[in-house]
C-alpha atoms as a PDB file:
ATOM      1  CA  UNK A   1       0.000   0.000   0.000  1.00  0.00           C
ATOM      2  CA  UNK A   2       2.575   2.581  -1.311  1.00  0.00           C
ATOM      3  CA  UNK A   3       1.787   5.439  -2.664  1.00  0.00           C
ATOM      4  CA  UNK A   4       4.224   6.897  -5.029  1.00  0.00           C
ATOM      5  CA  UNK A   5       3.141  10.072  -5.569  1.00  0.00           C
ATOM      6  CA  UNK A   6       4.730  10.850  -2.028  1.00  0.00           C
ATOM      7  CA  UNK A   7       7.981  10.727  -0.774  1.00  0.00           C
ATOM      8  CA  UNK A   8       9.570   7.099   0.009  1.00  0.00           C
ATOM      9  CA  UNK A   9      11.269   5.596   3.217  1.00  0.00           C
ATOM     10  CA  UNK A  10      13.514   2.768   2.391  1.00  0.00           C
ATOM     11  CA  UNK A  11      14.327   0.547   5.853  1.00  0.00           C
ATOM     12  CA  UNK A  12      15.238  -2.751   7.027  1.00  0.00           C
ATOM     13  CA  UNK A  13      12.899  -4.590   8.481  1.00  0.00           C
ATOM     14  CA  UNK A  14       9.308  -5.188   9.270  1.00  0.00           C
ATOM     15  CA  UNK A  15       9.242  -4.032  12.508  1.00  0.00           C
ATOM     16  CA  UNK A  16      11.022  -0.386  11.335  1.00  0.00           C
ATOM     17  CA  UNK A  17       7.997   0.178   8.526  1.00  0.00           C
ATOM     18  CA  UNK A  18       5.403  -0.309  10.882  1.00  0.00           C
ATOM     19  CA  UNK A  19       6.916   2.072  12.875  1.00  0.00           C
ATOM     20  CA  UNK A  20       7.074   4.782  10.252  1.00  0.00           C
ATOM     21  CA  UNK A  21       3.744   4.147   9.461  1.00  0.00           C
ATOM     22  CA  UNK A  22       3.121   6.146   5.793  1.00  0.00           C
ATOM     23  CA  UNK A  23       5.094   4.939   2.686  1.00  0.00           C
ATOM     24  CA  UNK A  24       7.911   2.866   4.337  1.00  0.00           C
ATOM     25  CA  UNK A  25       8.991  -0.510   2.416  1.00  0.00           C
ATOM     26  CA  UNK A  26      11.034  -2.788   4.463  1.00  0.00           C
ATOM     27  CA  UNK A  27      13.983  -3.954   2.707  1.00  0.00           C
ATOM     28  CA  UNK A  28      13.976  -7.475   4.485  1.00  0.00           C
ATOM     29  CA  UNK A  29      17.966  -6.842   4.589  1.00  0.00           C
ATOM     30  CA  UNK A  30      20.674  -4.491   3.976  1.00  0.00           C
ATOM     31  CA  UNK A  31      20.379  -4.212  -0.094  1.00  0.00           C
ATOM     32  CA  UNK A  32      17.906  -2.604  -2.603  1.00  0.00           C
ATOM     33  CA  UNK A  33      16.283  -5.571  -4.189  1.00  0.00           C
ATOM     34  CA  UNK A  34      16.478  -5.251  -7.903  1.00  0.00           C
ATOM     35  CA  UNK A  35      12.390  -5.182  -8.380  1.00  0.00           C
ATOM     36  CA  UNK A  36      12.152  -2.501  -5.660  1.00  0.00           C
ATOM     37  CA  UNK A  37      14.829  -0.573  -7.783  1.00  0.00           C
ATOM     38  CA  UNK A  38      13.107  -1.096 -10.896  1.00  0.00           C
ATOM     39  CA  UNK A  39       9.952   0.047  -9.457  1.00  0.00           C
ATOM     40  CA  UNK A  40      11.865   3.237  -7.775  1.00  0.00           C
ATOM     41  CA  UNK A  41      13.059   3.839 -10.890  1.00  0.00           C
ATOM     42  CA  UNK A  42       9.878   3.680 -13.239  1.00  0.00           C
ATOM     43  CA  UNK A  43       7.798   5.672 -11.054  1.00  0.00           C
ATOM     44  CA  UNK A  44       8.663   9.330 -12.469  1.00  0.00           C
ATOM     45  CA  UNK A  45       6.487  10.712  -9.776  1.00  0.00           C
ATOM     46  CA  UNK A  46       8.380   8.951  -6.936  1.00  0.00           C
ATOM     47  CA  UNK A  47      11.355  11.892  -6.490  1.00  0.00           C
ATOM     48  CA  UNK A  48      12.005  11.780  -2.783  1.00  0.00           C
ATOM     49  CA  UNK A  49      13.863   8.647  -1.104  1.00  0.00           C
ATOM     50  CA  UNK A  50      14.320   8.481   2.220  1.00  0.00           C
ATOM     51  CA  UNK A  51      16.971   5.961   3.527  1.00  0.00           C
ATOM     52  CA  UNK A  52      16.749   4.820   6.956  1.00  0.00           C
ATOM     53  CA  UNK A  53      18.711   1.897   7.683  1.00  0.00           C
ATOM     54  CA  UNK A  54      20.156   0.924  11.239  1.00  0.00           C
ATOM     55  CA  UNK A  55      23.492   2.329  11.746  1.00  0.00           C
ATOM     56  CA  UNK A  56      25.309  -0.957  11.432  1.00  0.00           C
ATOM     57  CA  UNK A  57      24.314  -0.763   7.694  1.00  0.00           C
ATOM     58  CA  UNK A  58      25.602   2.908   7.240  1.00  0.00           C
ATOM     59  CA  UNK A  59      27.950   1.704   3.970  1.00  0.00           C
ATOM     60  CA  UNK A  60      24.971  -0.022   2.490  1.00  0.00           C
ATOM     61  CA  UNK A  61      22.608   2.665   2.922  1.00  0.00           C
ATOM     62  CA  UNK A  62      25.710   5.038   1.100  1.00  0.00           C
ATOM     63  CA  UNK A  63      25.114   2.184  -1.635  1.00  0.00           C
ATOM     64  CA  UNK A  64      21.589   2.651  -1.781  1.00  0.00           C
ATOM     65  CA  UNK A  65      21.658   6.453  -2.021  1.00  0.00           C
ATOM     66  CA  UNK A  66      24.031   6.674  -4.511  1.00  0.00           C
ATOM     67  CA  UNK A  67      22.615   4.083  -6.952  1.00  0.00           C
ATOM     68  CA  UNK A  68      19.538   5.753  -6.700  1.00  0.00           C
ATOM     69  CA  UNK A  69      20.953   9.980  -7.331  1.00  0.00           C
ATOM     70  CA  UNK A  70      22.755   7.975 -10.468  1.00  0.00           C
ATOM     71  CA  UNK A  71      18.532   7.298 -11.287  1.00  0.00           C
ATOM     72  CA  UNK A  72      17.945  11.124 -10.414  1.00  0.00           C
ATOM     73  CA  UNK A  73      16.042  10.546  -7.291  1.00  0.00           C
ATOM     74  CA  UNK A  74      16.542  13.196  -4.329  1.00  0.00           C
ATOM     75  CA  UNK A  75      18.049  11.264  -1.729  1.00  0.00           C
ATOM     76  CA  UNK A  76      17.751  11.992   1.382  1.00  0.00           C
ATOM     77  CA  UNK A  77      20.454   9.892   4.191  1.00  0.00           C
ATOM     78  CA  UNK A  78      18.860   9.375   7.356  1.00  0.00           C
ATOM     79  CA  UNK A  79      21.632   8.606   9.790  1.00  0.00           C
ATOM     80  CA  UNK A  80      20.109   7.322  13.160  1.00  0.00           C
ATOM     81  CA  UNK A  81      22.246   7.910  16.278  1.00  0.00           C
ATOM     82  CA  UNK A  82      22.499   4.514  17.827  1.00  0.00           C
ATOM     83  CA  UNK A  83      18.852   4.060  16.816  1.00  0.00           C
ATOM     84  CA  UNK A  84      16.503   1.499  15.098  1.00  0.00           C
ATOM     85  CA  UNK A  85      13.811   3.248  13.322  1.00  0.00           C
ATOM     86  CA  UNK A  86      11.449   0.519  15.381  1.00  0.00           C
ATOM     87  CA  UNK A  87      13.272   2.314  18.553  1.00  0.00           C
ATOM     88  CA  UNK A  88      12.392   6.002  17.279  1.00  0.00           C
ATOM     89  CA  UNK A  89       8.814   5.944  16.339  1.00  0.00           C
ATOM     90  CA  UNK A  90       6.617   7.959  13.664  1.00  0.00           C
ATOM     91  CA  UNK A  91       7.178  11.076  15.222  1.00  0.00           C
ATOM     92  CA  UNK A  92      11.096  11.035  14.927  1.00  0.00           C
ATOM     93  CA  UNK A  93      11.392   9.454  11.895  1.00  0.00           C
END
């Protein structure tokens, strides 16, 4: 239930999206999955991408981000201090 018209929040697990509530898609891991890229990159009306991964996977969300500006998405690197997204809630992240 994505809609992607509005901005997109890319994080790890189940547990994380459920705690962002609107428009997050758990990665299920620490890598873009090639459909979710493909979809991320079709949909000219998704331009905002959020990336929120735990801070053990700060290289891989680098990866993400930069794969996706290469696409001409505005990325946007959410580096959580010590934090899960689960941890922080809807209203922090």
């Amino acid at each position: 239930m994505i809609n992607w018209k509005r901005p997109v929040i890319l994080v790890e697990g189940v547990f994380d999206a459920i705690a962002g509530k609107r428009n997050c898609i758990p990665l299920l891991g620490k890598s873009l999955p090639k459909v979710l890229l493909k979809k991320l990159i079709e949909e000219q009306k998704v331009e905002d991408v959020y990336v929120a991964l735990d801070q053990d996977a700060e290289k891989q969300a680098l990866d993400i981000s930069e794969t996706l500006l290469s696409f001409g998405k505005r990325v946007f690197f959410v580096r959580l201090q010590g934090k899960d997204p689960s941890q922080m809630g809807f209203k922090v992240l």
